[in-house]
C-alpha atoms as a PDB file:
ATOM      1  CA  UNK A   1       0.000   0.000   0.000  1.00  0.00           C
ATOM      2  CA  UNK A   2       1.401   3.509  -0.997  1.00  0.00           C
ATOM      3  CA  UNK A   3       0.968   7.090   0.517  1.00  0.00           C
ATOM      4  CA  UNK A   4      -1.924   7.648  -2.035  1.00  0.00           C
ATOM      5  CA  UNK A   5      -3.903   4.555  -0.934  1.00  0.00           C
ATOM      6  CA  UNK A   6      -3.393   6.133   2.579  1.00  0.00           C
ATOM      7  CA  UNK A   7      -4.408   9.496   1.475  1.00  0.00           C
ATOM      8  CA  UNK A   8      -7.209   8.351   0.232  1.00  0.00           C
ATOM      9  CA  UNK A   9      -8.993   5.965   2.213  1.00  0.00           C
ATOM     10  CA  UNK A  10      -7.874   8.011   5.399  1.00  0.00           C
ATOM     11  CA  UNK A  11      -8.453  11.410   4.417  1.00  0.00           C
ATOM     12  CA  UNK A  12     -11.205  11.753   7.725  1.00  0.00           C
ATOM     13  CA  UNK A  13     -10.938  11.279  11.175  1.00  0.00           C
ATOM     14  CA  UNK A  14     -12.834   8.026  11.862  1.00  0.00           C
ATOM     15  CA  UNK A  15     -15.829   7.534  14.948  1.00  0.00           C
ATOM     16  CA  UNK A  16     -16.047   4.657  16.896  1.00  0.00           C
ATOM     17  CA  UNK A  17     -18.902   2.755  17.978  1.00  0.00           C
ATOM     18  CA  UNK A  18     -18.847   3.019  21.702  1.00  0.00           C
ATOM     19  CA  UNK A  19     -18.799  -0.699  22.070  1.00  0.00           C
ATOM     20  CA  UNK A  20     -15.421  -0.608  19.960  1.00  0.00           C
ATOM     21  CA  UNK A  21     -13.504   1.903  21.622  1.00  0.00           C
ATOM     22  CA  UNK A  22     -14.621   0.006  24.820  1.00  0.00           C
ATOM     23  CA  UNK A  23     -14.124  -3.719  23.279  1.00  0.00           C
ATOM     24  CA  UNK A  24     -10.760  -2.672  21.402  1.00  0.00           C
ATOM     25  CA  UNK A  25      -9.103   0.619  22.116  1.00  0.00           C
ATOM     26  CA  UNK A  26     -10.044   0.635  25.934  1.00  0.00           C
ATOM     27  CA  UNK A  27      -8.345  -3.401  25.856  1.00  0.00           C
ATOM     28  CA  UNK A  28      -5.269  -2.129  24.274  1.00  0.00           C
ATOM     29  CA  UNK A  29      -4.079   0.689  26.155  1.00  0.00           C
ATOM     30  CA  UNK A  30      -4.698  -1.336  29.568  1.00  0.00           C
ATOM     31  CA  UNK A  31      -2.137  -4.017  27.627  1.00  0.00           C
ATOM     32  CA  UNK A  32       0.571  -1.218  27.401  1.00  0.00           C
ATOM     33  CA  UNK A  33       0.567   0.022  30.808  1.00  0.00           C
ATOM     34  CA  UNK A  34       2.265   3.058  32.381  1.00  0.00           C
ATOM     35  CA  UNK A  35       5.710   4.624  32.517  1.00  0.00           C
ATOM     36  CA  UNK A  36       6.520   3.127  29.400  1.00  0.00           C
ATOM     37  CA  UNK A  37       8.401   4.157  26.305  1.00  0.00           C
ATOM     38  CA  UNK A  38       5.602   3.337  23.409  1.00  0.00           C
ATOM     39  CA  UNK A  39       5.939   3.287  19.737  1.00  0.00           C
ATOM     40  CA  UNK A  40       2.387   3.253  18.182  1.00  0.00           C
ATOM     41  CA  UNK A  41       3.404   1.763  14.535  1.00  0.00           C
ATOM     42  CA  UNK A  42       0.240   2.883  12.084  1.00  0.00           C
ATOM     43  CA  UNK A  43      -1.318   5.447  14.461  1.00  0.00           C
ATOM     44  CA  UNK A  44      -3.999   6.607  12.440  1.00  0.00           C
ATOM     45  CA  UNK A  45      -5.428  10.065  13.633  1.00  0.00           C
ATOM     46  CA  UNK A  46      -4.195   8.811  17.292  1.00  0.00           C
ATOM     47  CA  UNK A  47      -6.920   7.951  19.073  1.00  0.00           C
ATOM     48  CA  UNK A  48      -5.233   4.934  21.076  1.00  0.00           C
ATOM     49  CA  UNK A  49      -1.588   7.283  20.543  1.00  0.00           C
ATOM     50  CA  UNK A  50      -3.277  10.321  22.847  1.00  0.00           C
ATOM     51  CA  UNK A  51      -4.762   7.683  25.234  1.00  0.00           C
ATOM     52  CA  UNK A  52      -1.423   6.047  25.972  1.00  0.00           C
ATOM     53  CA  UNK A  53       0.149   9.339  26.321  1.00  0.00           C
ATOM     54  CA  UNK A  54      -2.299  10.234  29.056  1.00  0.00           C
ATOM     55  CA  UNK A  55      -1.533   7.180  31.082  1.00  0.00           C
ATOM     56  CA  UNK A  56       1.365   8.695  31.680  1.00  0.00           C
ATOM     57  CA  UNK A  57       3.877   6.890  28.770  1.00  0.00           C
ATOM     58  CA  UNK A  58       6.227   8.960  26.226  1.00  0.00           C
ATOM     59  CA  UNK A  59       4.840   7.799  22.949  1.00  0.00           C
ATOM     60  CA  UNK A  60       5.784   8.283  19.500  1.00  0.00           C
ATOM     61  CA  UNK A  61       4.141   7.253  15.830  1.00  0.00           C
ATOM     62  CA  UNK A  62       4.517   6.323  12.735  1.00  0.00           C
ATOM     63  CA  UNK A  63       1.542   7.206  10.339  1.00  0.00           C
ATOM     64  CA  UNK A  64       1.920   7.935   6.482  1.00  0.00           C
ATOM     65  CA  UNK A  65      -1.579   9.382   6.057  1.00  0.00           C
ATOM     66  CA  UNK A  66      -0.588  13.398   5.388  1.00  0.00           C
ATOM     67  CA  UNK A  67      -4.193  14.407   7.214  1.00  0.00           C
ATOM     68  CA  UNK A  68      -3.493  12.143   9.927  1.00  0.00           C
ATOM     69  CA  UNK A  69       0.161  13.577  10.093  1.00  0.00           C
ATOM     70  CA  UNK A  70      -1.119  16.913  10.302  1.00  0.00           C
ATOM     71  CA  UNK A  71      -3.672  15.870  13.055  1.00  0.00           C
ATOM     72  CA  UNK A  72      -1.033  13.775  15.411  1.00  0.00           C
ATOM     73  CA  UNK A  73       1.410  17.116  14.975  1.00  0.00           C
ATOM     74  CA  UNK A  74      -1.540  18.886  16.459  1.00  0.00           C
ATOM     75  CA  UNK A  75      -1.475  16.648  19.843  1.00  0.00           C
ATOM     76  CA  UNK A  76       1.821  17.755  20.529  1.00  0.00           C
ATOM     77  CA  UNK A  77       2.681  13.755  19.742  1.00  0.00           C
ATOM     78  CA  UNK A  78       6.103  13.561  17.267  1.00  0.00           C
ATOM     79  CA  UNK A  79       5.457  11.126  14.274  1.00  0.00           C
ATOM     80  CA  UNK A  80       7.519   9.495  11.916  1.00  0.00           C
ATOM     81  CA  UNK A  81       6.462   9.581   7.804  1.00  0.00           C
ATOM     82  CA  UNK A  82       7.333   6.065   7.047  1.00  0.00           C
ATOM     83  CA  UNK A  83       6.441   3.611   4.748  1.00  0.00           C
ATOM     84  CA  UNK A  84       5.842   0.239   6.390  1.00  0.00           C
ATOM     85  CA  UNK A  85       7.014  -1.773   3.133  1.00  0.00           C
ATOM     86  CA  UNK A  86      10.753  -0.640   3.909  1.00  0.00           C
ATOM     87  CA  UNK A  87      13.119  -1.286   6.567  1.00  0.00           C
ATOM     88  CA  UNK A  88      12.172   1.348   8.380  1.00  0.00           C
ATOM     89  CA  UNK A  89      13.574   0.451  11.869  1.00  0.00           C
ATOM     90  CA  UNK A  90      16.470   1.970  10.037  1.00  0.00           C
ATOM     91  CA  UNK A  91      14.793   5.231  10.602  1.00  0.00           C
ATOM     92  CA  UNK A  92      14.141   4.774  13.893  1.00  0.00           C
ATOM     93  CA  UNK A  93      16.833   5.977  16.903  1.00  0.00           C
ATOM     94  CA  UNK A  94      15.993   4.345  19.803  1.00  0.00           C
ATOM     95  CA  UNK A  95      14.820   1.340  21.398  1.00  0.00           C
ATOM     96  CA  UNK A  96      10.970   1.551  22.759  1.00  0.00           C
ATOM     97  CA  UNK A  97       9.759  -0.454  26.069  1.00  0.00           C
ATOM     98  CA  UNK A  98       6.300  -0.944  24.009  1.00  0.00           C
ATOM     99  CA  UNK A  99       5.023  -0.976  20.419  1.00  0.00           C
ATOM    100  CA  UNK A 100       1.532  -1.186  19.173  1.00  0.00           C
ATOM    101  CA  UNK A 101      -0.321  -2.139  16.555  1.00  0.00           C
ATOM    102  CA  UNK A 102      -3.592  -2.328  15.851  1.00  0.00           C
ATOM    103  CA  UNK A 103      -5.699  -2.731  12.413  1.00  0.00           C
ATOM    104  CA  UNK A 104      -2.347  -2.110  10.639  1.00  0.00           C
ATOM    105  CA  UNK A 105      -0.995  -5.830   9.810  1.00  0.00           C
ATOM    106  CA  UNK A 106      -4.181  -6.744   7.436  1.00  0.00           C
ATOM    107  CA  UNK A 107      -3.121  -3.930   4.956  1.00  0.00           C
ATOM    108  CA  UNK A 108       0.636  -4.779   4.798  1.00  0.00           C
ATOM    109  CA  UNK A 109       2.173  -7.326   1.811  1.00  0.00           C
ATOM    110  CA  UNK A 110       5.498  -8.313   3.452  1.00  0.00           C
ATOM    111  CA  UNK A 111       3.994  -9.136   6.975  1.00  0.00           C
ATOM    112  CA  UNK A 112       7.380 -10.814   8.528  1.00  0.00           C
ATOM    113  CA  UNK A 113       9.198  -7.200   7.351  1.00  0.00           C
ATOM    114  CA  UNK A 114       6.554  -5.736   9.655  1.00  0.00           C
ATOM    115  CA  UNK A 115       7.078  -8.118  12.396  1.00  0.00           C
ATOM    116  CA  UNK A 116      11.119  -8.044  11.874  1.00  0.00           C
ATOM    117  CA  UNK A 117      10.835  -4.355  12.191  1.00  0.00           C
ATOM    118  CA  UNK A 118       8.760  -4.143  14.984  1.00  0.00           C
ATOM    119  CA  UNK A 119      10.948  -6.566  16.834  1.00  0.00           C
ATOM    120  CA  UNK A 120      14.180  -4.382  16.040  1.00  0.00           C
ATOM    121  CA  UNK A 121      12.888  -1.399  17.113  1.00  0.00           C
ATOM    122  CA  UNK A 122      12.089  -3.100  20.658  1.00  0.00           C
ATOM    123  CA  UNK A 123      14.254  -3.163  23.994  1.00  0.00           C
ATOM    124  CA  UNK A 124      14.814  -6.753  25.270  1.00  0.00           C
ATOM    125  CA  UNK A 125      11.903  -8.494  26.811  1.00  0.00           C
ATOM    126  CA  UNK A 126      10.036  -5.922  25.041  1.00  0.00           C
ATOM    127  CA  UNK A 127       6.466  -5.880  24.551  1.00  0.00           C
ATOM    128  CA  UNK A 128       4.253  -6.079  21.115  1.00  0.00           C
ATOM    129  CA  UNK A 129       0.266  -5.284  20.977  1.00  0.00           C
ATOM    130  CA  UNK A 130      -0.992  -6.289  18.217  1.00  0.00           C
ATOM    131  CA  UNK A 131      -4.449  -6.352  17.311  1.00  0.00           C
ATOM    132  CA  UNK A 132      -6.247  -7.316  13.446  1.00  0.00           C
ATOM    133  CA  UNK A 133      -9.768  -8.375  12.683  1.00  0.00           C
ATOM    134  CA  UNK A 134     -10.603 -12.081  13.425  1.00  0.00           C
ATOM    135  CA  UNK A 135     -11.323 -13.761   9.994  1.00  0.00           C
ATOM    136  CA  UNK A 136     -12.631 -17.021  12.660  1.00  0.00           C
ATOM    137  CA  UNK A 137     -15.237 -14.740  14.371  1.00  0.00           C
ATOM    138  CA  UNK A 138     -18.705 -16.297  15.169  1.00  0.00           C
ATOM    139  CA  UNK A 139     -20.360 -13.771  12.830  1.00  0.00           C
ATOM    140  CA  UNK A 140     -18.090 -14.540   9.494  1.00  0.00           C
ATOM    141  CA  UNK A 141     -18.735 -17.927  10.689  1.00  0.00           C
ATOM    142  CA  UNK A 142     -22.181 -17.299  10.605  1.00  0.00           C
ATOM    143  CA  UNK A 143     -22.144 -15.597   6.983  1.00  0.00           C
ATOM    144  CA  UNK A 144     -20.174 -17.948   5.561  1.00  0.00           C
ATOM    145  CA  UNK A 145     -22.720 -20.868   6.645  1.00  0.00           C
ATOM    146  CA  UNK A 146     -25.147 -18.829   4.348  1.00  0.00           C
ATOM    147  CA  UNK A 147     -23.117 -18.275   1.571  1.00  0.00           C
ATOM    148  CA  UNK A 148     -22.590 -14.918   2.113  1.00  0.00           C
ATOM    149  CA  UNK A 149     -19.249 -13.370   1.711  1.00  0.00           C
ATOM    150  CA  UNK A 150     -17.831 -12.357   5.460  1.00  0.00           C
ATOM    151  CA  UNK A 151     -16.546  -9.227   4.294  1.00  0.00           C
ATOM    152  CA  UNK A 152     -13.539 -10.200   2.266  1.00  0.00           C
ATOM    153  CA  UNK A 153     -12.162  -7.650  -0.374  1.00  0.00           C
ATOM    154  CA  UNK A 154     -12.356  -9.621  -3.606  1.00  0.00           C
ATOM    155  CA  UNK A 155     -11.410  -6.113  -6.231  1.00  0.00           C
ATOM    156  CA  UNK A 156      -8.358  -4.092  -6.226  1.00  0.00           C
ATOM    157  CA  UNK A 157     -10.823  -1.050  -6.008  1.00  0.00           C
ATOM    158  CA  UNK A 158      -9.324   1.619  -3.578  1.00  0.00           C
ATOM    159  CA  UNK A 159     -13.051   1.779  -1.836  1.00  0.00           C
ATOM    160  CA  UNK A 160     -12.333  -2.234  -1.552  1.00  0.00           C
ATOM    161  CA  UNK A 161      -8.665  -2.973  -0.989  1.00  0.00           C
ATOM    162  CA  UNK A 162      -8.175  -2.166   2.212  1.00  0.00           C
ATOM    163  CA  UNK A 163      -7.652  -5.737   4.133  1.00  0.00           C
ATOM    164  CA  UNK A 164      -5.310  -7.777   2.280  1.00  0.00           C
ATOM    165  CA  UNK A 165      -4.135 -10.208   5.063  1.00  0.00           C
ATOM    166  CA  UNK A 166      -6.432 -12.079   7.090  1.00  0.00           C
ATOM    167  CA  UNK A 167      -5.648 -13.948  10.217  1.00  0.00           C
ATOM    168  CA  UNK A 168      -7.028 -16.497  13.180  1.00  0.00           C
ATOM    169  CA  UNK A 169      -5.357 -16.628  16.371  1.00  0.00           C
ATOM    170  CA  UNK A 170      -3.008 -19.299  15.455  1.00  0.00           C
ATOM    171  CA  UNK A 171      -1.456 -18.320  12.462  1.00  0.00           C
ATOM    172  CA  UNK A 172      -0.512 -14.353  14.130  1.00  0.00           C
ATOM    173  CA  UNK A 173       0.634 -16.134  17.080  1.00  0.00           C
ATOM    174  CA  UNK A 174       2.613 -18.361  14.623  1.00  0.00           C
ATOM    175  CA  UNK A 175       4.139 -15.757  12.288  1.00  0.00           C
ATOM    176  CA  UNK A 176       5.254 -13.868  15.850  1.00  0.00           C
ATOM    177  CA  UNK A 177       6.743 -16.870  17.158  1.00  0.00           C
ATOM    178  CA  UNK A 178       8.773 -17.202  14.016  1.00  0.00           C
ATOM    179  CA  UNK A 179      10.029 -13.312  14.515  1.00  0.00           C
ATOM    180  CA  UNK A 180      11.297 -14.104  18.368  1.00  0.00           C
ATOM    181  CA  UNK A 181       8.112 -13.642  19.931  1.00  0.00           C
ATOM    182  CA  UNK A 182       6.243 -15.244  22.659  1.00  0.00           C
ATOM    183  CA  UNK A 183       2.263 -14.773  23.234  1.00  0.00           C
ATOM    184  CA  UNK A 184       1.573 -13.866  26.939  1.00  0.00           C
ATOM    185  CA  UNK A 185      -2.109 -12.842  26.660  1.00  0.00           C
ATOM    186  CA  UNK A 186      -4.694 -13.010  24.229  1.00  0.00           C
ATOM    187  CA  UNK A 187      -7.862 -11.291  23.953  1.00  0.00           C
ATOM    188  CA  UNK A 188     -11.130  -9.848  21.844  1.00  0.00           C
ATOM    189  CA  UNK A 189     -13.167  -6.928  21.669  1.00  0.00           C
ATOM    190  CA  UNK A 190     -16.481  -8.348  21.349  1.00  0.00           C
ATOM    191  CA  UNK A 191     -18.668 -10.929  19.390  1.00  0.00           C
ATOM    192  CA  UNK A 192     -20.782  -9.969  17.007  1.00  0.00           C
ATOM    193  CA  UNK A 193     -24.580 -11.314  16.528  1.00  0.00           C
ATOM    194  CA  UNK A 194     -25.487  -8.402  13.657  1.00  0.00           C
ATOM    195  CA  UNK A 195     -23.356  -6.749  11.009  1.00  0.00           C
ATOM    196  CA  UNK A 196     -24.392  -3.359  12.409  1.00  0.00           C
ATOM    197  CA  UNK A 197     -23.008  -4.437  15.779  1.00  0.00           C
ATOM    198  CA  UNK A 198     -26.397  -3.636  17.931  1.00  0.00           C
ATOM    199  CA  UNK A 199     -26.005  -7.330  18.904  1.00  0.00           C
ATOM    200  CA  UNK A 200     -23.526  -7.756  20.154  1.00  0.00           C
ATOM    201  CA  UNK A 201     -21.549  -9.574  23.329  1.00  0.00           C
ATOM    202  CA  UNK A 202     -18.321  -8.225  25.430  1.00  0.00           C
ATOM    203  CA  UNK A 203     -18.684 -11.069  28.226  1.00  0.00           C
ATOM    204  CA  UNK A 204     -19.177 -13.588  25.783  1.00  0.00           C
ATOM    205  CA  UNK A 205     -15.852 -12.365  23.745  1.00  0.00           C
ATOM    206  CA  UNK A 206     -13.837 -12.748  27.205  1.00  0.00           C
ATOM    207  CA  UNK A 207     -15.067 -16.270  27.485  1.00  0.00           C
ATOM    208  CA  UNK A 208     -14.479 -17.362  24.227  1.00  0.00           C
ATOM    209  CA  UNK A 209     -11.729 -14.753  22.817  1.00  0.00           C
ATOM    210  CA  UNK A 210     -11.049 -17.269  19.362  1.00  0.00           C
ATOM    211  CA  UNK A 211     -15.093 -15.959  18.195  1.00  0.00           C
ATOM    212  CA  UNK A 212     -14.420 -12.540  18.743  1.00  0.00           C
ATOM    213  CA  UNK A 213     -14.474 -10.264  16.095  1.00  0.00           C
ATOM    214  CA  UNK A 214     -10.791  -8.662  16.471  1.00  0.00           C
ATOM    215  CA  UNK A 215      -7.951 -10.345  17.571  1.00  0.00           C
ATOM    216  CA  UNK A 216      -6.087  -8.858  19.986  1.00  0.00           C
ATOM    217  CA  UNK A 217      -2.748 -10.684  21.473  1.00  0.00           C
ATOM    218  CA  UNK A 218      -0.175  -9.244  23.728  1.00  0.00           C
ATOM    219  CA  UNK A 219       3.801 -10.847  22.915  1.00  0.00           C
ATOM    220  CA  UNK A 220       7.157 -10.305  24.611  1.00  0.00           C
ATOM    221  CA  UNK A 221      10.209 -10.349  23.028  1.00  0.00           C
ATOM    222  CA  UNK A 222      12.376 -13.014  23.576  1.00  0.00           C
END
């Protein structure tokens, strides 16, 4: 994916449904914890960056989305302009305590230069959150029983091509384990009974995390 893909398919500052930001974004900053030194690889417009900051970490970014540049600069938060294809721990000056990222590893190609990065730019005994949409969640599951597609890009539209990876539980935890990795918790935001998400369970995805619509691990560095 290029800066114009970015441009163009992040041009606005996304909402969240509230069951999301308390399923998801609420999950991963308690992962991170305080005092920490945090890169947040594929911030966005920093919603999960400018909660991490405010539990008291030193954060940093890496976005590639010129609006959402513009809009991190704004929150005082210093980001890097990086492209995720390259080796861009390269870039990068110092060794971080924490990286996260979330919703980034379905839009990447090279997925073990991600994961190679990520581990580079991490202290040892470092931590990784990682989060990525479930493609084992009850309600694909559910589709998929009917024949219907569970919202799986098939075009190389722009409007379309957003998700080109798609994971389960084992094979992330697999492709970190083969970058020096080791799963310590793994979670989900919520599971989903409607594709609006009005129905939809948070005690149920603690339960059973592998039906859960995101997937949402937490992995130290070895």
């Amino acid at each position: 994916m290029n800066k114009s893909f970015y441009n163009f398919t992040y041009s606005k500052n996304p909402h969240f449904k509230k069951i999301e930001f308390i399923g998801r974004i609420i999950k991963t900053v308690k992962l991170v914890g305080k005092n920490k030194n945090v890169l947040d690889v594929g911030c966005g417009y920093g919603h999960i960056t400018e909660l991490i900051k405010k539990q008291g970490n030193k954060v940093k970014c890496i976005e590639t989305s010129d609006n959402a540049i513009k809009h991190i600069k704004k929150l005082g938060i210093e980001v890097f302009d990086i492209d995720l294809s390259t080796k861009w721990e390269e870039n990068i000056k110092e060794k971080f305590d924490v990286v996260v990222c979330t919703e980034v590893i379905e839009h990447v190609f090279d997925t073990d230069n991600l994961i190679n990065n990520i581990n580079k730019v991490l202290k040892k005994g470092g931590h990784l959150v990682i989060s990525t949409p479930n493609v084992a969640s009850f309600g694909r599951r559910f589709m998929l029983l009917f024949g219907i597609n569970p919202i799986l890009e098939y075009t190389t539209r722009k409007e379309d091509a957003g998700h080109i990876r798609y994971f389960t539980f084992s094979d992330l935890e697999k492709l970190l384990k083969e970058h020096g990795f080791e799963t310590i918790e793994r979670h989900s935001d919520y599971i989903n009974f409607s594709g609006d998400g009005k129905f939809a369970s948070l005690f149920l995805a603690n339960l059973f995390p592998k039906f859960g619509r995101s997937i949402i691990l937490k992995a130290k560095k070895k």
